[in-house]
Protein backbone atom coordinates (compact mmCIF):
# COMPACT_ATOMS: atom_id res chain seq x y z
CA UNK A 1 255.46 -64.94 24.87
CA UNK A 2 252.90 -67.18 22.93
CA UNK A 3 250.01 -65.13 21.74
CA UNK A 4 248.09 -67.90 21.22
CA UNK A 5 248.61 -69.63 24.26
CA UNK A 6 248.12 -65.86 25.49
CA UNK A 7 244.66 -65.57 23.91
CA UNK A 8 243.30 -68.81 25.39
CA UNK A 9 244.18 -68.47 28.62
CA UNK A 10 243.01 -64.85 28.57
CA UNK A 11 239.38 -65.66 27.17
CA UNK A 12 239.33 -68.60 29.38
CA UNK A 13 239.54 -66.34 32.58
CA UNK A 14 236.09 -65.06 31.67
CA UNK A 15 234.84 -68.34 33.06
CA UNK A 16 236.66 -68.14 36.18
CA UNK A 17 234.29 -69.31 38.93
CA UNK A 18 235.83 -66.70 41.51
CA UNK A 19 232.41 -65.47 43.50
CA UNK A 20 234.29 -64.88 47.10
CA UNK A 21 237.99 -63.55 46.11
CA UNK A 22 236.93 -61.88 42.44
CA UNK A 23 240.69 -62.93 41.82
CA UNK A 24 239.89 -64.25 38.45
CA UNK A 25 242.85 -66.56 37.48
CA UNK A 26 243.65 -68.71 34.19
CA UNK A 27 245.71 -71.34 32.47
CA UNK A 28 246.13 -72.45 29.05
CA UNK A 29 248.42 -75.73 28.46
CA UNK A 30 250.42 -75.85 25.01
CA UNK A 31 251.03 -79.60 23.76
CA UNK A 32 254.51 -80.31 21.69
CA UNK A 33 251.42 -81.18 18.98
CA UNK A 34 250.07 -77.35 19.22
CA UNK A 35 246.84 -78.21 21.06
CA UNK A 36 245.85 -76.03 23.93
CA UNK A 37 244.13 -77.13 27.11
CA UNK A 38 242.63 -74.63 29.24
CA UNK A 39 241.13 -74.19 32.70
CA UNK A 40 240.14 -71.67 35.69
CA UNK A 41 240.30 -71.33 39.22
CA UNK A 42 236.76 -72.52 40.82
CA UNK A 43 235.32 -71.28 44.33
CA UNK A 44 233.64 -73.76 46.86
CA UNK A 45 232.11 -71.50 49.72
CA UNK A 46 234.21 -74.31 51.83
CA UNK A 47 237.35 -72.78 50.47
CA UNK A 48 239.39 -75.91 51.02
CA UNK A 49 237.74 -77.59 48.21
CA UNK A 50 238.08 -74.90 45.77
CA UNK A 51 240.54 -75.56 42.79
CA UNK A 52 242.95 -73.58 41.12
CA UNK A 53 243.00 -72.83 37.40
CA UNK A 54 246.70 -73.92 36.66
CA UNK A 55 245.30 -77.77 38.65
CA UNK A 56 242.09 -77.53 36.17
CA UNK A 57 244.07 -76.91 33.59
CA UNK A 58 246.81 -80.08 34.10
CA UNK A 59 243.65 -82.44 35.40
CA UNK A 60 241.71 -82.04 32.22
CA UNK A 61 244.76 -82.71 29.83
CA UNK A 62 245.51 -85.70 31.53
CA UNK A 63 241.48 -86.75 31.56
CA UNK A 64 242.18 -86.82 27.95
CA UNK A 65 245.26 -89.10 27.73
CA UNK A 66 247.79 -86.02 28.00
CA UNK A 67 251.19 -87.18 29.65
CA UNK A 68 253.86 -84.85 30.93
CA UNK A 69 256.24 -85.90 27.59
CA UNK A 70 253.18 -84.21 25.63
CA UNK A 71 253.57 -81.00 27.39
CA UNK A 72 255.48 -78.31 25.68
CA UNK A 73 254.54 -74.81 28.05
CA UNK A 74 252.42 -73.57 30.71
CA UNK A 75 250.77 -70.17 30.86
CA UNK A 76 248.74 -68.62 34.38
CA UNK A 77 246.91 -65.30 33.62
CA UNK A 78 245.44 -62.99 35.62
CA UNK A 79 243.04 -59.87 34.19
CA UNK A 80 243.73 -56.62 34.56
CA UNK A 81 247.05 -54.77 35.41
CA UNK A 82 247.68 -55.63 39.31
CA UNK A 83 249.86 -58.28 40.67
CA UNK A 84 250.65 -61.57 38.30
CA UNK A 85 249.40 -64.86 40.01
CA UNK A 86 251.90 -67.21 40.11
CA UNK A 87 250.91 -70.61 40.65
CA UNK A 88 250.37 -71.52 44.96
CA UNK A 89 252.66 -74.17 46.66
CA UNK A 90 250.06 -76.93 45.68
CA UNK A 91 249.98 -76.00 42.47
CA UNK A 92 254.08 -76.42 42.04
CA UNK A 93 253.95 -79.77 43.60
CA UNK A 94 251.43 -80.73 40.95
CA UNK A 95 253.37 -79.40 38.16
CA UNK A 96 256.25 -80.58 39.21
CA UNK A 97 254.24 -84.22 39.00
CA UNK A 98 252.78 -83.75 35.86
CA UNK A 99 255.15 -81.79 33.73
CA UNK A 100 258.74 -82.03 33.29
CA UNK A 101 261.23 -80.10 34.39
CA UNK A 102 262.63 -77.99 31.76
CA UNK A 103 258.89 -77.08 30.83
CA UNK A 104 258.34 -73.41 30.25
CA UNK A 105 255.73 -71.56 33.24
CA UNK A 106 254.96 -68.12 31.85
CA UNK A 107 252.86 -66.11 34.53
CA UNK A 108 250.87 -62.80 32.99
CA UNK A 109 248.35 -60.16 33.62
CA UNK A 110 247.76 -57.59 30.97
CA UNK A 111 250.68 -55.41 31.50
CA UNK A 112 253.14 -57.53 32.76
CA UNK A 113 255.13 -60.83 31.88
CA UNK A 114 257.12 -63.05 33.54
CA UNK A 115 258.81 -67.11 31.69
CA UNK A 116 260.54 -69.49 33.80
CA UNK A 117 261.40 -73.21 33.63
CA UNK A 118 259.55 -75.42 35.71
CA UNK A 119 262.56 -76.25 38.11
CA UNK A 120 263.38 -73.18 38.82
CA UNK A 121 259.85 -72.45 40.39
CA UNK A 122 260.01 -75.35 42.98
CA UNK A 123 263.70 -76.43 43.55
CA UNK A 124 264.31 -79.66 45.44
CA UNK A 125 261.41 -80.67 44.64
CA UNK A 126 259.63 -84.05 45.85
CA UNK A 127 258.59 -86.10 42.85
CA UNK A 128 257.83 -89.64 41.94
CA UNK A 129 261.20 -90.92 41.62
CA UNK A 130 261.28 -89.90 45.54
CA UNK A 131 259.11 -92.91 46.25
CA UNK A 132 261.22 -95.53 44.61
C-alpha cells in the first residue's frame, strides 16, 4: 500500500460532508508525476444529487487538466475498522471512463486492505470506444 496516498486520503475523510449516512468515505488520486488529488463523498438531503468521494476525487483532477494517461493509482478509504467501501456501480462506470484499465483501485479502512486493477472491478465494461 502507498502510505502517502494512504495519509491523504485518510485526512481528507475528515471533510467528508456525510450529515444523513455518517458513512464518511475518501479518495486520494496518485499522478505517474507523484501529485495527489483528493476528494470526499458529499450529502444533498435530496440524496440523488449527493456525490461520492472516489467521483470528487476523478472530477477535480480532470478540472485541472488531469487525463486518464496521468493517472498512476486510486485509493477509497473509509474510517474506522468496519466494512471497506468499495467504490458504487456509478462510481466504476466513471472510473472505468476516466482511468485506464490496468490502473491500481486500493479500497481501505483502518484495519483492513484490499488492491485491485481497474478491470477487474467492472468487467465488460461500457466505455468510449463502445460509441464508435
Amino acid at each position: 500500500m502507498n502510505n502517502k496516498l494512504f495519509d491523504m486520503a485518510k485526512l481528507a475523510s475528515k471533510n467528508s460532508y456525510s450529515i444523513f449516512s455518517h458513512f464518511k468515505v475518501s479518495a486520494a488520486i496518485e499522478l505517474k508525476d507523484g501529485r495527489i488529488f483528493t476528494g470526499v463523498n458529499i450529502e444533498n438531503s435530496s440524496y440523488p444529487e449527493s456525490m461520492c468521494a472516489e467521483r470528487v476525487c476523478l472530477f477535480k483532477a480532470y478540472s485541472e487538466g488531469v487525463r486518464k494517461d496521468d493517472i498512476k493509482s486510486l485509493l477509497i478509504y473509509h474510517p474506522g475498522n468496519d466494512a471497506l467501501a468499495y467504490p458504487c456501480g456509478g462510481c466504476r462506470q466513471v472510473m472505468s471512463d476516466l482511468m485506464d484499465h490496468s490502473c491500481v483501485i486500493a479500497v481501505s479502512n483502518d484495519v483492513d486492505y484490499k488492491e485491485f486493477i481497474l478491470g477487474d472491478l467492472l468487467p465488460y465494461s461500457f466505455t468510449p470506444e463502445n460509441l464508435k
